[in-house]
N, C-alpha and C. Protein backbone atom coordinates (compact mmCIF):
# COMPACT_ATOMS: atom_id res chain seq x y z
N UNK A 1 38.79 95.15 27.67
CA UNK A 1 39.31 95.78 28.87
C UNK A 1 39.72 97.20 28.53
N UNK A 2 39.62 98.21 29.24
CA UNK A 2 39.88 99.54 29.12
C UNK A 2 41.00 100.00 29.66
N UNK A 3 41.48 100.97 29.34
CA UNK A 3 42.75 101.64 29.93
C UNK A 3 42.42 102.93 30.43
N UNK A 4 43.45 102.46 31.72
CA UNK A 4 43.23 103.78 32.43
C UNK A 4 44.82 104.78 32.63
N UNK A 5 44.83 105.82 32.07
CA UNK A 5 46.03 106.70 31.99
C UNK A 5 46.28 107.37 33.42
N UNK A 6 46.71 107.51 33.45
CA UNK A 6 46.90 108.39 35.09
C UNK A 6 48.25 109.21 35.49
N UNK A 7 48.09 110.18 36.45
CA UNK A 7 49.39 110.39 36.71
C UNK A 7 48.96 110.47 38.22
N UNK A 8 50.03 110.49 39.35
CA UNK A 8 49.42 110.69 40.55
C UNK A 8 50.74 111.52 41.63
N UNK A 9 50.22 112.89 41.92
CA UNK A 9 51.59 113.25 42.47
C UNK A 9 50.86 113.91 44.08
N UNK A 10 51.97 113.92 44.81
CA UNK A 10 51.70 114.27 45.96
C UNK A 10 51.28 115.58 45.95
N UNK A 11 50.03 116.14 46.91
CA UNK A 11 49.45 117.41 47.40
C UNK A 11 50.05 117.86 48.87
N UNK A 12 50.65 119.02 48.64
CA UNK A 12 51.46 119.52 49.92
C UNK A 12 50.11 119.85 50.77
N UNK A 13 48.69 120.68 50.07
CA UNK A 13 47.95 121.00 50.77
C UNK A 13 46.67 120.91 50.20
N UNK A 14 45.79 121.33 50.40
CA UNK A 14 44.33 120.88 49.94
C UNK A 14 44.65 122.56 49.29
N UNK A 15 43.68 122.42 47.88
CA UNK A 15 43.94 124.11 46.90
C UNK A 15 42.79 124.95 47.46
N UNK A 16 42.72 124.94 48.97
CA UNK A 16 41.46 126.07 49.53
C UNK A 16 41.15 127.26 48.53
N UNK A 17 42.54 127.87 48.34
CA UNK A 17 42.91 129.43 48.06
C UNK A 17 42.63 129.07 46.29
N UNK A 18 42.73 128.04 45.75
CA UNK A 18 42.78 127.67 44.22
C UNK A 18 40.86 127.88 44.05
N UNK A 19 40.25 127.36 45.23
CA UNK A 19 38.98 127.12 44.43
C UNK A 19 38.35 128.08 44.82
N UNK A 20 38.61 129.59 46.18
CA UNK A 20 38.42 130.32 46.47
C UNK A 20 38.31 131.87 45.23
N UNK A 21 39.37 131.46 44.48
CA UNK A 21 39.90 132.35 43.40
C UNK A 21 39.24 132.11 42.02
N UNK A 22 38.75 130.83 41.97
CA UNK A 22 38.22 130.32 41.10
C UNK A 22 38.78 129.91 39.91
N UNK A 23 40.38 129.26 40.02
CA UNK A 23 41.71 129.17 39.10
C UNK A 23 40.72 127.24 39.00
N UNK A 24 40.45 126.66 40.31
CA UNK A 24 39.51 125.42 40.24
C UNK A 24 38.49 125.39 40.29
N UNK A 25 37.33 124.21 39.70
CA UNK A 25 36.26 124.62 40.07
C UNK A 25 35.29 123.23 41.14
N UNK A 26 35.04 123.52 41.71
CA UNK A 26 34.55 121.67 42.18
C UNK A 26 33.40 121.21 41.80
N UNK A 27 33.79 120.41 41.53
CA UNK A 27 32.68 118.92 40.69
C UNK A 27 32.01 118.15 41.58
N UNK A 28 32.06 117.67 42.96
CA UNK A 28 31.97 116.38 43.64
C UNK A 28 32.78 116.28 44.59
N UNK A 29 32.06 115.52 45.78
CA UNK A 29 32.86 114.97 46.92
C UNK A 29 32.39 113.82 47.02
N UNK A 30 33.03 112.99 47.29
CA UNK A 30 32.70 111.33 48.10
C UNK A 30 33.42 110.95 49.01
N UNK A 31 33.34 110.00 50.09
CA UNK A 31 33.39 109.83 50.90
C UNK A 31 33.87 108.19 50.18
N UNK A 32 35.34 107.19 49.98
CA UNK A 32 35.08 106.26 49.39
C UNK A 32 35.81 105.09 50.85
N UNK A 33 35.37 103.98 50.56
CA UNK A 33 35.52 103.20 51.32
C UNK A 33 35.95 101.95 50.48
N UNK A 34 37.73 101.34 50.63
CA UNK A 34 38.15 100.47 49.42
C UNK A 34 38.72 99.61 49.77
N UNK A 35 37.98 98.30 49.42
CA UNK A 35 38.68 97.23 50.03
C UNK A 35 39.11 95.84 49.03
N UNK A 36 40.21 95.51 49.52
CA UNK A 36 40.77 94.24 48.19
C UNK A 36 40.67 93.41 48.43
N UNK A 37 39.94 92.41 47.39
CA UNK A 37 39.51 91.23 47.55
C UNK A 37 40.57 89.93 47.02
N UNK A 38 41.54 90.29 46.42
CA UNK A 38 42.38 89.28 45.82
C UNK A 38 43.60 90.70 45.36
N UNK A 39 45.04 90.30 45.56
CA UNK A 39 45.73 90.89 44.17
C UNK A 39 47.21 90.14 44.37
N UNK A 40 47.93 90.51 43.50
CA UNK A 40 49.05 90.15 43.19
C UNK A 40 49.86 90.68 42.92
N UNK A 41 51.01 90.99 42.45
CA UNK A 41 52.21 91.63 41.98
C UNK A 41 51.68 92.80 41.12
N UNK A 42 50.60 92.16 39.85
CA UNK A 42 50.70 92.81 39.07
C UNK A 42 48.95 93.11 38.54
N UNK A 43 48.39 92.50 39.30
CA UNK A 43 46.37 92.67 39.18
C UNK A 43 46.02 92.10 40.99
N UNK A 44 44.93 93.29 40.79
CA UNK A 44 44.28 93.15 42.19
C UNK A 44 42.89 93.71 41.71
N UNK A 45 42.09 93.29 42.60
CA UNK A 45 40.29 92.92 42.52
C UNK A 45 40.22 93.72 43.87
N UNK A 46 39.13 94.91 43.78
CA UNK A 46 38.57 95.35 44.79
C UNK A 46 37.39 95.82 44.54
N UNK A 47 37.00 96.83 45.63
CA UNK A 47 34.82 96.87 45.91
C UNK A 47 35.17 98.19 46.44
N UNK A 48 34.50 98.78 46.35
CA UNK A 48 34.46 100.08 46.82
C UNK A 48 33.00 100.45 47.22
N UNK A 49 32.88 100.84 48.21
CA UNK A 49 31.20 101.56 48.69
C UNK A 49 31.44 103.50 48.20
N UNK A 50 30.64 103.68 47.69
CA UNK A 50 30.63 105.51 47.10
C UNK A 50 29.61 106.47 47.89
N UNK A 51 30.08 107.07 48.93
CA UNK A 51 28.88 107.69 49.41
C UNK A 51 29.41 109.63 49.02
N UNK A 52 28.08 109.96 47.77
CA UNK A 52 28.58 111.17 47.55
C UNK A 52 27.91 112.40 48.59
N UNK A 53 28.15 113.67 48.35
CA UNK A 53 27.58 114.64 49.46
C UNK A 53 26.75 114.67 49.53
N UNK A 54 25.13 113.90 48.70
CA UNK A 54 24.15 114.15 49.22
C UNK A 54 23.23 112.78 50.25
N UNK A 55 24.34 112.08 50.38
CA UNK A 55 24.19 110.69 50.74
C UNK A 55 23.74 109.47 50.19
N UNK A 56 23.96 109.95 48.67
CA UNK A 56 23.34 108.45 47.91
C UNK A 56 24.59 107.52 47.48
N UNK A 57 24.72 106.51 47.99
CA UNK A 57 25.73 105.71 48.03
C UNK A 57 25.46 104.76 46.74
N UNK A 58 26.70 104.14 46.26
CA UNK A 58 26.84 103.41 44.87
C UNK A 58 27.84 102.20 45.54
N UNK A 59 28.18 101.52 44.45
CA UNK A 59 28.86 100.60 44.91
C UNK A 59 29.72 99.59 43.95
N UNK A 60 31.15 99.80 43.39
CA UNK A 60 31.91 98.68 42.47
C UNK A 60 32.45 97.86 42.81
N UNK A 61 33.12 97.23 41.62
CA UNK A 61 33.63 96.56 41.90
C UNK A 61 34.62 96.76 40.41
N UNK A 62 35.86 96.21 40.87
CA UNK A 62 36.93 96.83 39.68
C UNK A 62 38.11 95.81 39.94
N UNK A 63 38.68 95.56 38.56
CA UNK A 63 40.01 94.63 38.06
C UNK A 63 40.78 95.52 37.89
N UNK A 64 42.46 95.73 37.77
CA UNK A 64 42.91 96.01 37.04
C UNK A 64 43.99 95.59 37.22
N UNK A 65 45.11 95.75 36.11
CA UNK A 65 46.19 95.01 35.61
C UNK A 65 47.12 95.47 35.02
N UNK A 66 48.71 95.38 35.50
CA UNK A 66 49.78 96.66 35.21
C UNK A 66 50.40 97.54 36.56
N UNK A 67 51.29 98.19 35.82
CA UNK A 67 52.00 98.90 36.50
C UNK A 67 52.18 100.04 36.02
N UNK A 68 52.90 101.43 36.44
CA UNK A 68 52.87 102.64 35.81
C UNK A 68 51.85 103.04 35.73
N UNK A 69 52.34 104.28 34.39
CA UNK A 69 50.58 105.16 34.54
C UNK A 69 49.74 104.97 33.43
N UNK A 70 49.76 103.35 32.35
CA UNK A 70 48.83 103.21 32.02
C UNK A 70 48.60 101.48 32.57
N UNK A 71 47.26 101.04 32.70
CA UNK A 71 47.11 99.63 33.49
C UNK A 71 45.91 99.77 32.20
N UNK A 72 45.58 98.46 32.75
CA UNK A 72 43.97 97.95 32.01
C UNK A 72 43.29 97.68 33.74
N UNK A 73 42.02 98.61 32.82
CA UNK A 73 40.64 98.10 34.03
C UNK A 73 39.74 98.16 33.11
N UNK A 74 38.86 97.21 34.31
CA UNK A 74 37.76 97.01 34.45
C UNK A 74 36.77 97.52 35.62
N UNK A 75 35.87 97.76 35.25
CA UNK A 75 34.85 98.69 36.61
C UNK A 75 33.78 99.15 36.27
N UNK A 76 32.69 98.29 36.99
CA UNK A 76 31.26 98.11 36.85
C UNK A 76 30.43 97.98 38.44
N UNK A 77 29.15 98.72 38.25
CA UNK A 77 28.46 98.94 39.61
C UNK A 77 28.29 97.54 39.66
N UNK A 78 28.07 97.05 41.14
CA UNK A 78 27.32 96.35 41.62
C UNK A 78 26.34 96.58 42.70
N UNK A 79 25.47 95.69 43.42
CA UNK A 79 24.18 95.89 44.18
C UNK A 79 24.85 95.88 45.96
N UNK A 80 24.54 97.14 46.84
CA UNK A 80 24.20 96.63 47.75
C UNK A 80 24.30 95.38 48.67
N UNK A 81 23.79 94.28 48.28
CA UNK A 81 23.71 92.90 49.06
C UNK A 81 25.00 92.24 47.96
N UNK A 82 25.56 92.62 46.81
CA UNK A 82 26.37 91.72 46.39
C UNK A 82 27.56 92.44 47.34
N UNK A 83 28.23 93.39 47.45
CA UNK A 83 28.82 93.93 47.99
C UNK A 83 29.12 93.70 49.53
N UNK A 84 27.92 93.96 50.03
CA UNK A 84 28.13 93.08 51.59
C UNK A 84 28.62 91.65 51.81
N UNK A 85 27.92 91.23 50.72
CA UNK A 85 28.41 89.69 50.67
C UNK A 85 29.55 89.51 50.65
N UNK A 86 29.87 89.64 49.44
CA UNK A 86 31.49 89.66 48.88
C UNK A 86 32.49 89.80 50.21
N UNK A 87 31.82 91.19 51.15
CA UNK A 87 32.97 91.73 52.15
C UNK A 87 32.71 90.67 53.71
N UNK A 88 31.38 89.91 53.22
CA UNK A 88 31.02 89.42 54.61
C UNK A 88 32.03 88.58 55.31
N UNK A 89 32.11 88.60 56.34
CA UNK A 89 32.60 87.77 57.36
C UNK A 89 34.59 87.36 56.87
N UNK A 90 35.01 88.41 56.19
CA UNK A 90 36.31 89.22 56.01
C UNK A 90 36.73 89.55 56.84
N UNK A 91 36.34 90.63 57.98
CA UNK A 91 37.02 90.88 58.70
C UNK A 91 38.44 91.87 58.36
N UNK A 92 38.19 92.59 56.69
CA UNK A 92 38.69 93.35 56.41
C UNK A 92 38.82 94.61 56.32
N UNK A 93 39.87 95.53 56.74
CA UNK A 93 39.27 97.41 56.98
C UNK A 93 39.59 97.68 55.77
N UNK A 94 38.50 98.63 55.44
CA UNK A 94 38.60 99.95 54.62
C UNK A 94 39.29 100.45 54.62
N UNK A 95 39.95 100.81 53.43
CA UNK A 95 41.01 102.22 53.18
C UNK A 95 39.48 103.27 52.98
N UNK A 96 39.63 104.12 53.89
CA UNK A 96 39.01 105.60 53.87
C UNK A 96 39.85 106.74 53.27
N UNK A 97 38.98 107.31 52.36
CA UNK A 97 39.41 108.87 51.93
C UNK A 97 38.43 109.62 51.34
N UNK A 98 39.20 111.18 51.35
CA UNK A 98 37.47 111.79 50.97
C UNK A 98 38.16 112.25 49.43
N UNK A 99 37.24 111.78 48.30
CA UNK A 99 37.72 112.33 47.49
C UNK A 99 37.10 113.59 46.50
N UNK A 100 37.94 114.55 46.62
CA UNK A 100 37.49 115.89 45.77
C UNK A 100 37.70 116.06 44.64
N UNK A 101 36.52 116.25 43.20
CA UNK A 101 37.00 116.31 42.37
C UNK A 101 36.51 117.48 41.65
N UNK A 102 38.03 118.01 41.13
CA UNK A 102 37.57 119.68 40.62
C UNK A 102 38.07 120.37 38.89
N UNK A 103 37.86 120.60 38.53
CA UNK A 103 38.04 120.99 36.97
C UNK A 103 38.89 121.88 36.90
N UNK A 104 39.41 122.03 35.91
CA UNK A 104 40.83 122.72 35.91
C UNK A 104 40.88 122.68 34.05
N UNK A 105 40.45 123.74 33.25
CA UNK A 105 40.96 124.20 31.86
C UNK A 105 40.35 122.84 30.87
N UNK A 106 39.14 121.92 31.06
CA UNK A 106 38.76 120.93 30.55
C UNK A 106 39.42 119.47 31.41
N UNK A 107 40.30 119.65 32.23
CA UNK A 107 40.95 118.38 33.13
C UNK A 107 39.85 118.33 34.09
N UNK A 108 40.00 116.85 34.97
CA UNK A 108 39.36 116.76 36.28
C UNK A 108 40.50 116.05 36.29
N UNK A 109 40.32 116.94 38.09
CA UNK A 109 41.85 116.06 39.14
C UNK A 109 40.97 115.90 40.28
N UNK A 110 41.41 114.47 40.80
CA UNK A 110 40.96 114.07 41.84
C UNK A 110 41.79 114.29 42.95
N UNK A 111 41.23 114.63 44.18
CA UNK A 111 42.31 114.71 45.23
C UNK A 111 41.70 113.75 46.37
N UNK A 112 42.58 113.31 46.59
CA UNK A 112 42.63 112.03 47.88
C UNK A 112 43.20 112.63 49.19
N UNK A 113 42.12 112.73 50.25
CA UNK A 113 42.59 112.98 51.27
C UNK A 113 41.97 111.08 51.93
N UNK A 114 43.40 110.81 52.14
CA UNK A 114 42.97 109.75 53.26
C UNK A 114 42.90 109.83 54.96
N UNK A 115 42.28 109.06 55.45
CA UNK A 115 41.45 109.24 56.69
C UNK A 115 42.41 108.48 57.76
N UNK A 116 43.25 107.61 57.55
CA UNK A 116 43.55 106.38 57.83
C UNK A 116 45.60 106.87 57.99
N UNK A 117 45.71 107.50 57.46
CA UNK A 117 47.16 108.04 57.02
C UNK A 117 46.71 109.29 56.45
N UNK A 118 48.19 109.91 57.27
CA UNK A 118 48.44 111.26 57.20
C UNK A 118 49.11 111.79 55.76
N UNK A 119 48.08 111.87 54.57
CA UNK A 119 48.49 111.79 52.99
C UNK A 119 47.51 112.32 52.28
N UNK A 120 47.56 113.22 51.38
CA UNK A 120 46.48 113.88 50.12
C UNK A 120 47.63 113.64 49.09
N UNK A 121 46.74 113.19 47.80
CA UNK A 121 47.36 112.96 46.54
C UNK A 121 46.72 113.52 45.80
N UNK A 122 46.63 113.77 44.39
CA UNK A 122 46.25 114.42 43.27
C UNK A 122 46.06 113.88 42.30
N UNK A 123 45.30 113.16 41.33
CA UNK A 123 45.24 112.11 40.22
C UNK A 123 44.78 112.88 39.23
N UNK A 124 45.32 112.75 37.86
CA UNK A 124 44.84 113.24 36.60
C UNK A 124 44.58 111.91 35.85
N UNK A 125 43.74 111.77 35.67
CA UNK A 125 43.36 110.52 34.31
C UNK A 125 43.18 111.29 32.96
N UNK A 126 43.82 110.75 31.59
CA UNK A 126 44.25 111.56 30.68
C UNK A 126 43.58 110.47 29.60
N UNK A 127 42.91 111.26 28.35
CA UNK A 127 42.41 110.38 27.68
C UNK A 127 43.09 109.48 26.64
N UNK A 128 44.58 109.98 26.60
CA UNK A 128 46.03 108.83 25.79
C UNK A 128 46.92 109.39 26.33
N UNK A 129 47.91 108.80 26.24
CA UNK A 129 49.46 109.28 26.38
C UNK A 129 50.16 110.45 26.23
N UNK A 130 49.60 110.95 24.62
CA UNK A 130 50.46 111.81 24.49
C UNK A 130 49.71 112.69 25.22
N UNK A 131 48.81 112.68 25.56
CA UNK A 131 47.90 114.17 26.69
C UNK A 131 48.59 114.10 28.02
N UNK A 132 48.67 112.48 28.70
CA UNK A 132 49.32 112.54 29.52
C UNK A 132 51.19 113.15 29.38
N UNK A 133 51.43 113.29 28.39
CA UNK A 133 53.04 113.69 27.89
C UNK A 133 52.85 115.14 28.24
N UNK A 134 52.14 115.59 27.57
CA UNK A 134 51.86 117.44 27.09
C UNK A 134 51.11 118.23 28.57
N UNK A 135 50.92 117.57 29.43
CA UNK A 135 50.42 117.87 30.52
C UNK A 135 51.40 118.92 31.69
N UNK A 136 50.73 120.09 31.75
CA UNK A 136 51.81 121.16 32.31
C UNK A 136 51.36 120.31 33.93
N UNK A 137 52.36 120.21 35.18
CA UNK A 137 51.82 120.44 36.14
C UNK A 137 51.43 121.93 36.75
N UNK A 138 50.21 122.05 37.33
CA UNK A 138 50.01 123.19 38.20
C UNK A 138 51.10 123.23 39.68
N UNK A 139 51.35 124.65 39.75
CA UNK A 139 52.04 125.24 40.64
C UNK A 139 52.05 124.48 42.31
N UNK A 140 50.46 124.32 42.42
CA UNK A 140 49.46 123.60 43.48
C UNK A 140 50.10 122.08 44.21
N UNK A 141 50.92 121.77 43.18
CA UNK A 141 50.95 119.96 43.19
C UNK A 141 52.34 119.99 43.55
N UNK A 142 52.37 118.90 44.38
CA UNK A 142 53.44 118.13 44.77
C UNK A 142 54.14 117.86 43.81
N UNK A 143 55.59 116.33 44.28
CA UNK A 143 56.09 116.17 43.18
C UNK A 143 54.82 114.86 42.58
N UNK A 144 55.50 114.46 41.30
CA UNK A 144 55.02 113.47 40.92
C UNK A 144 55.60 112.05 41.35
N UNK A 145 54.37 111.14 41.71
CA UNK A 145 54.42 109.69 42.45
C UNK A 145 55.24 108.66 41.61
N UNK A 146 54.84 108.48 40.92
CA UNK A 146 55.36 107.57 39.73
C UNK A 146 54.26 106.33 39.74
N UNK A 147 55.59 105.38 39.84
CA UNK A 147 55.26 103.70 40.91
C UNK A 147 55.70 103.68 42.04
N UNK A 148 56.02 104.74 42.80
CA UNK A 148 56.42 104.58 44.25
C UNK A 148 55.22 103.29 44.66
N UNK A 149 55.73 102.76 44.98
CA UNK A 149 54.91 101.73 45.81
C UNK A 149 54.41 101.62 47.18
N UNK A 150 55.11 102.43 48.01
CA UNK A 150 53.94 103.22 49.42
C UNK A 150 53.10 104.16 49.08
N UNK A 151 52.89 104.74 47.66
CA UNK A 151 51.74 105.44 47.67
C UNK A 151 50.73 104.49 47.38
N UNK A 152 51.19 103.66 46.77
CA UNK A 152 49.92 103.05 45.84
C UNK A 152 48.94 102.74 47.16
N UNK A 153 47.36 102.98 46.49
CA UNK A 153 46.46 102.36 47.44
C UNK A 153 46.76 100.78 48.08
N UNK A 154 47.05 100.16 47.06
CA UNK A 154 46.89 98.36 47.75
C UNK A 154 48.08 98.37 49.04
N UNK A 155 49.21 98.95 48.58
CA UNK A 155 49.88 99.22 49.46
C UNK A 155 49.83 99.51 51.55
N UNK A 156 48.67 100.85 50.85
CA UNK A 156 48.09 101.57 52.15
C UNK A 156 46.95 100.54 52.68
N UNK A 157 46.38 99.91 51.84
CA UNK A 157 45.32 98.98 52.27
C UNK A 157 45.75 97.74 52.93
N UNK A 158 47.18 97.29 51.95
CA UNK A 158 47.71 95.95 52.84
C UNK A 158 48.52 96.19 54.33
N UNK A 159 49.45 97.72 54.36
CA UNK A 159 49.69 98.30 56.10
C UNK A 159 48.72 98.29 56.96
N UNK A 160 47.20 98.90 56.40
CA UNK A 160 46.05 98.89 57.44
C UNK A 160 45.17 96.97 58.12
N UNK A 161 45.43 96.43 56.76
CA UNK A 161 45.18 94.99 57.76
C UNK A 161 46.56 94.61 58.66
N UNK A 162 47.54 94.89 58.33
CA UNK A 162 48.96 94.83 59.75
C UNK A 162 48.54 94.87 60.94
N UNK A 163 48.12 96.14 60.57
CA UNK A 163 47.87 96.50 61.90
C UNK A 163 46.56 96.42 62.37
N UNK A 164 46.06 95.84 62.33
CA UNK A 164 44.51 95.23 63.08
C UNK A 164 45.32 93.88 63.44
């Protein structure tokens, strides 16, 4: 099982003027669509459909396990028809967001604009700890999330079946 480092802090605004200046640079957009198939306190199982800007869509499926900003995952493509399946006759919504990802001094930060709620976040995945330790924040970024637990996705995903 792999580990995933992370930090995740709130975005007051999308860095228009950052990638305009060329302080960022952009990597990628997708369009992700995320839905949970099982979780618990402390591990949850979800699928995600990936449709990037030129419209070629992908599709996972991912474990992971923990709290804070290091967990263990797991996350491997799957097919199309396994994916539909899996979601068939669920009757479960998508968490929608578009996610931007842009380079910054050898980093990639992802930014989450969700579709669904009025929220952009900022994710750094760090390749150990102490990188995640030594990590300046940029000027750009909110505060930092922690474990707030209304940010977390499963969170936003378990409010959106409420309310259906």
């Amino acid at each position: 099982m792999g580990k995933e480092i992370e930090k995740k802090f709130l975005l007051p605004a999308f860095p228009a003027g950052e990638l305009d200046e060329g302080t960022i640079k952009l990597v990628s957009k997708q369009y992700i669509y995320q839905t949970y198939l099982a979780f618990s306190e402390d591990q949850e199982i979800r699928v995600r459909k990936l449709v990037d800007s030129s419209g070629q869509t992908t599709y996972t499926h991912t474990f992971k396990s923990g709290h804070g900003m290091v967990r263990e995952e797991i996350e491997y493509g799957i097919s199309e028809p396994v994916y539909k399946q899996l979601l068939e006759r669920t009757g479960l919504i998508p968490l929608e967001k578009i996610r931007t990802t842009v380079e910054c001094g050898g980093l990639f930060f992802e930014i989450d604009e969700y579709k669904q709620v009025d929220l952009a976040v900022v994710e750094v995945e760090f390749p150990d700890v102490a990188a995640a330790e030594r990590f300046e924040v940029p000027a750009w970024f909110g505060r930092e999330l922690g474990a707030e637990e209304e940010f977390r996705n499963k969170s936003m995903w378990i409010a959106l079946q409420d309310k259906s």
